[in-house]
Protein backbone atom coordinates (compact mmCIF):
# COMPACT_ATOMS: atom_id res chain seq x y z
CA UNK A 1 0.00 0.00 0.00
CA UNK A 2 3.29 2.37 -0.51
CA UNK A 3 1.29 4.19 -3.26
CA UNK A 4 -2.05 5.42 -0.51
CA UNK A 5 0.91 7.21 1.51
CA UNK A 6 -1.70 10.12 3.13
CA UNK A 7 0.12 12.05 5.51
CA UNK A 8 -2.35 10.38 8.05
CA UNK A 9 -0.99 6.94 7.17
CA UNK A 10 2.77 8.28 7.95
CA UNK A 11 3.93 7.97 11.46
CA UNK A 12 5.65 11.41 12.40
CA UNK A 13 9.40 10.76 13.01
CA UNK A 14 10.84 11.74 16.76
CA UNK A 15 14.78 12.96 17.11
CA UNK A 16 15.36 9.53 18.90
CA UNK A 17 17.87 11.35 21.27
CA UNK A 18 14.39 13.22 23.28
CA UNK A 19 13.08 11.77 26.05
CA UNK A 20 10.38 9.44 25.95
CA UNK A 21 7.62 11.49 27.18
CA UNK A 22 8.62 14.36 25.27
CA UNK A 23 8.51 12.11 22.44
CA UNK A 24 5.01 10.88 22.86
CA UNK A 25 3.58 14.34 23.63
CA UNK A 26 4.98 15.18 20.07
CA UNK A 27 3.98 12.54 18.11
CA UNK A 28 0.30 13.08 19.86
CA UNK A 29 0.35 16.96 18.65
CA UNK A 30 1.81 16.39 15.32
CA UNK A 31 -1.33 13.72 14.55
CA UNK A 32 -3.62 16.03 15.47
CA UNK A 33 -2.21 18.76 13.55
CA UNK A 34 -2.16 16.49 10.58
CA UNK A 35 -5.60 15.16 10.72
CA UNK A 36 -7.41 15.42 7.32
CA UNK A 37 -5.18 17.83 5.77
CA UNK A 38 -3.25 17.59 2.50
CA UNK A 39 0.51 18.55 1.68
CA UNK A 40 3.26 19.58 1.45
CA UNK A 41 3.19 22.41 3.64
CA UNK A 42 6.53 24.01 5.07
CA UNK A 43 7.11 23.23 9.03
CA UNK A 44 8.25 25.65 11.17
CA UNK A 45 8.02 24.77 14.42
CA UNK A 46 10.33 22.00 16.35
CA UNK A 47 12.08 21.33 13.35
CA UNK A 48 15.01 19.67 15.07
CA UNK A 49 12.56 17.45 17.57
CA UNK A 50 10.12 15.92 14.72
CA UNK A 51 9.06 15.91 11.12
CA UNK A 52 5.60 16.11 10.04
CA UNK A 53 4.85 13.52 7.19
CA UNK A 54 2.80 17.00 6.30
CA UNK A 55 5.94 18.34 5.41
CA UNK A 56 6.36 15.77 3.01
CA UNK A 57 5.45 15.60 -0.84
CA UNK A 58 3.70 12.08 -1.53
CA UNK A 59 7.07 10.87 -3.21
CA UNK A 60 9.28 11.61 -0.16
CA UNK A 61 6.13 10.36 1.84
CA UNK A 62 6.07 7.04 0.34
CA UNK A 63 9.69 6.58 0.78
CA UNK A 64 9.18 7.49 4.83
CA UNK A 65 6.26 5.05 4.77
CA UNK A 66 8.64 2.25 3.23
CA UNK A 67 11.22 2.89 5.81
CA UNK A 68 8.88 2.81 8.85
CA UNK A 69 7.26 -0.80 7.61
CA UNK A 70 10.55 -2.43 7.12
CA UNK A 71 11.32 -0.94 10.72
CA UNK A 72 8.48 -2.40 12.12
CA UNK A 73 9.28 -6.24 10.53
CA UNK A 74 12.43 -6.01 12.19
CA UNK A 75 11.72 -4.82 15.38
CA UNK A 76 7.99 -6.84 15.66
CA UNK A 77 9.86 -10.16 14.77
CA UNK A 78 10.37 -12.75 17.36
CA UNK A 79 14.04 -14.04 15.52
CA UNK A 80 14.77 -10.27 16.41
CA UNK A 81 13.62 -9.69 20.34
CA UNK A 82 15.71 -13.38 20.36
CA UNK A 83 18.33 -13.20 18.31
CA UNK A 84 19.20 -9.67 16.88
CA UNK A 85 18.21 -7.45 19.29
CA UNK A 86 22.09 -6.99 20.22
CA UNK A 87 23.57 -7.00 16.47
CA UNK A 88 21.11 -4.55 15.34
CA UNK A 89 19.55 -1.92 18.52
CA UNK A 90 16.32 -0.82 17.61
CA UNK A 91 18.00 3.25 18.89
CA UNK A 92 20.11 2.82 15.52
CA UNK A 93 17.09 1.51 13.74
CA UNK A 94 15.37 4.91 14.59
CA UNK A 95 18.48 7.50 14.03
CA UNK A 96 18.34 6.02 10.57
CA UNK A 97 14.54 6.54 10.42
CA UNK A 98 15.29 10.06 11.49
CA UNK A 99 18.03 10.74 9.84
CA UNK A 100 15.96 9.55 6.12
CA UNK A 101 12.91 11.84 7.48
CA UNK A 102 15.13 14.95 7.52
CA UNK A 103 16.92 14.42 4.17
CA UNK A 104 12.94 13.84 2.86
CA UNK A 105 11.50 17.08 4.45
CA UNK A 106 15.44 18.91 2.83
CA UNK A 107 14.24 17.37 -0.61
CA UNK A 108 10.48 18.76 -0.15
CA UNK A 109 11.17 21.91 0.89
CA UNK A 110 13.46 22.78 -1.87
CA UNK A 111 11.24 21.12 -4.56
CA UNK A 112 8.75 23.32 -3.28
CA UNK A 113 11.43 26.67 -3.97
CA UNK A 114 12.34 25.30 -7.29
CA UNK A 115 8.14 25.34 -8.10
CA UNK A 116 8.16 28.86 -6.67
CA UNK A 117 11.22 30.22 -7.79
CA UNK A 118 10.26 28.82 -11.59
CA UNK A 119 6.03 30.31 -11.22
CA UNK A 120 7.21 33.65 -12.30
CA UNK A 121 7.18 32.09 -16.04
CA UNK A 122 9.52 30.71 -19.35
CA UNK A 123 13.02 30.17 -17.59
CA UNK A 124 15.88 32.11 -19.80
CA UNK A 125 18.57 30.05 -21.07
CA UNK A 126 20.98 30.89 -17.43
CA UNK A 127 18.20 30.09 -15.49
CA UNK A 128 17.59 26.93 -17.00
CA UNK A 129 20.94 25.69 -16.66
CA UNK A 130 20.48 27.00 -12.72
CA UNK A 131 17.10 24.85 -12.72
CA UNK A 132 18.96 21.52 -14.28
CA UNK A 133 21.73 21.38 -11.68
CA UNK A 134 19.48 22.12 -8.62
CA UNK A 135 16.78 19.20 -10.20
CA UNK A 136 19.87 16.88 -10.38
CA UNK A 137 21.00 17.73 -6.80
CA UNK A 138 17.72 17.43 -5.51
CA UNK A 139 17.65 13.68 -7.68
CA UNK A 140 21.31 12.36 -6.39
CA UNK A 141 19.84 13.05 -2.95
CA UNK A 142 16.41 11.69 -3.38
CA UNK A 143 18.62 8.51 -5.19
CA UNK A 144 20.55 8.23 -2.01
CA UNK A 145 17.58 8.23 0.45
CA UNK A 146 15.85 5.93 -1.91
CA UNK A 147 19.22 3.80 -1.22
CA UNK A 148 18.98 3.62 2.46
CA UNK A 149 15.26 2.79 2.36
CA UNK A 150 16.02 -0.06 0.30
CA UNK A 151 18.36 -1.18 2.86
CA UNK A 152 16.33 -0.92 5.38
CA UNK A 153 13.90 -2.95 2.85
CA UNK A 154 16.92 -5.70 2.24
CA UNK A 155 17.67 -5.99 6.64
CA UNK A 156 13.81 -6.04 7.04
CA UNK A 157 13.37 -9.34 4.27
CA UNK A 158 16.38 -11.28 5.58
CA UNK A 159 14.91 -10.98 9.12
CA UNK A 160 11.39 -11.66 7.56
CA UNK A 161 12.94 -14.75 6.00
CA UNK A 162 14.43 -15.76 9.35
CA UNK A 163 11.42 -15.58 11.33
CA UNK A 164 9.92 -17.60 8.59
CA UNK A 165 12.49 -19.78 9.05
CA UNK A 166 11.84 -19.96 12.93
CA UNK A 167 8.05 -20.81 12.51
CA UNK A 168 8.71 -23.47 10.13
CA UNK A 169 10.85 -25.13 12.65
CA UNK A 170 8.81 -24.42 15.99
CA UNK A 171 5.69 -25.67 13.42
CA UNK A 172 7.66 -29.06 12.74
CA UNK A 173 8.90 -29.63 16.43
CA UNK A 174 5.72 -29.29 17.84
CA UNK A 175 4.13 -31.48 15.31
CA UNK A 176 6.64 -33.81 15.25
CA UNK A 177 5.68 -34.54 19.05
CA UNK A 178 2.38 -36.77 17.83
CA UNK A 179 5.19 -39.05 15.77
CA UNK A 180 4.42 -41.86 18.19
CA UNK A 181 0.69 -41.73 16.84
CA UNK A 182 1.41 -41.89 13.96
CA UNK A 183 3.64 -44.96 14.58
CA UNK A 184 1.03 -46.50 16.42
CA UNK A 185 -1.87 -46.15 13.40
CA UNK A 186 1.23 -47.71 11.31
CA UNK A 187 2.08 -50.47 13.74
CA UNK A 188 -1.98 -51.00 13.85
CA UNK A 189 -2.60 -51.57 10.22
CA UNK A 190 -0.11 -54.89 10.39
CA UNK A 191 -2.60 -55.82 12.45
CA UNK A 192 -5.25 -54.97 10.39
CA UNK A 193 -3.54 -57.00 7.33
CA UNK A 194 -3.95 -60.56 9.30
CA UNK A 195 -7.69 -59.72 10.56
CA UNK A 196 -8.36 -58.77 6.88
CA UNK A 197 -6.73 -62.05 5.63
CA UNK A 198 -7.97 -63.77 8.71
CA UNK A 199 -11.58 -62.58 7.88
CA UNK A 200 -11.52 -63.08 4.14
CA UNK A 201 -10.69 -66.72 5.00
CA UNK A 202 -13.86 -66.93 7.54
CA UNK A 203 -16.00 -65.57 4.46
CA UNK A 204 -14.34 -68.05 1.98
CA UNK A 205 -15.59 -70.81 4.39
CA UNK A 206 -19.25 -68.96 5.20
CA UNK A 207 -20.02 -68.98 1.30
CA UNK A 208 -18.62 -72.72 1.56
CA UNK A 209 -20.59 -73.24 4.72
CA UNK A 210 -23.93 -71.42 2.84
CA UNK A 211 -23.27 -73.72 -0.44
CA UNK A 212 -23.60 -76.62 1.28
CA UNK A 213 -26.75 -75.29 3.50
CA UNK A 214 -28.41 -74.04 -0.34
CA UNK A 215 -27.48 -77.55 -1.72
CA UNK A 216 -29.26 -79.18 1.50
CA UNK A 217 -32.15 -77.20 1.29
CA UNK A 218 -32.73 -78.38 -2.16
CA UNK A 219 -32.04 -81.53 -1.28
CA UNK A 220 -34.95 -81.26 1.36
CA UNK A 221 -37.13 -80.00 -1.33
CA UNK A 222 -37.06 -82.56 -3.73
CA UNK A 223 -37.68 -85.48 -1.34
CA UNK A 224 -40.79 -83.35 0.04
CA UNK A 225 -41.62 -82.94 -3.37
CA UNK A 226 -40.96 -87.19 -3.44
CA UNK A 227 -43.15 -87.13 -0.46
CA UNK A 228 -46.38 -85.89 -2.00
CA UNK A 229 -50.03 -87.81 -1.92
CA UNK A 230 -50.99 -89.04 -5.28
CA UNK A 231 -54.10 -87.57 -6.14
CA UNK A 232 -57.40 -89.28 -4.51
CA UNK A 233 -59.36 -89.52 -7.75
């Protein structure tokens, strides 16, 4: 869902170095301030404590978005609270979080000068050349942002394919404990083998047994039939 990347849907990003309850209260004000509002719009206030995903266009918003979900694979997993926690600290996971929200608010705000700066009308031939090398700084950073995401992307899939790896295996183990039933039904049908053999041998000797009970019976017939009164007249 990177492309529905509504400033609502963006968590806003906290300088990981404030304390905790300053970082709540922040995060609280900035989603109420963003509540059903559009952007980009230029923030002013506690620039160096969070960034707004308002102060994001949807480009750099989508990129913040994708950083934040691979974030939260890593640091949700259970390979990670087990395993990782000490290789990779969830405090550098969020400096680099904070770190890519900056450079994406940088990239916004002077995307939104260069759409200013350019609405006065046709761009002279100086100008233009001004406007190319700005748009190509404003790309190699963008580029290297996109970069780190993808990292980000890349830590978040190998842990994904861990913990994959880890249910698989928990999955087996505990299933594996009901081997010895299964053993059992296997050891049964032996069993089952001789009383089918044993049983088709008791119905080879019932239809021999109900043969020789039909050919008696029809024995008995005829000599009642042998038996009969002649007719008086």
């Amino acid at each position: 869902m990177a492309g529905n990347a509504g400033a609502s849907s963006v968590e806003p990003v906290v300088n990981p170095q404030l304390r905790e309850t300053r970082r709540r209260r922040l995060i609280r004000m900035t989603k109420e301030q963003i509540a059903d509002r559009t952007g980009p719009v230029r923030q002013i206030r506690y620039r160096d404590e969070v960034v707004s995903p308002l102060a994001l266009e949807l480009e750099c918003r989508k990129l913040l978005q994708r950083a934040q979900r691979a974030i939260a694979t890593i640091v949700t997993s259970r390979v990670y609270a087990d395993d990782l926690r000490a290789t990779v600290t969830e405090p550098v996971l969020r400096w680099h979080e904070w770190e890519i929200a900056v450079a994406l608010r940088e990239i916004t705000e002077l995307l939104l000068d260069l759409v200013s700066s350019y609405a006065g009308g046709t761009a002279g031939p100086m100008t233009t050349t001004v406007l190319v090398s700005q748009n190509r700084a404003i790309s190699m950073a963008r580029d290297a942002t996109t970069a780190r995401v993808l990292a980000l992307e890349l830590l978040a899939a190998q842990v994904a394919v861990a913990e994959a790896a880890r249910r698989d295996w928990e999955t087996a183990h505990r299933m594996a404990a009901n081997n010895d039933k299964y053993l059992d039904l296997v050891a049964r049908t032996a069993a089952d083998q001789h009383a089918t053999v044993e049983i088709t041998g008791l119905a080879e000797q019932a239809a021999t047994a109900a043969q020789a009970v039909r050919e008696t019976l029809q024995h008995a017939t005829l000599a009642a039939e042998a038996l009969a009164l002649p007719d008086s007249h």
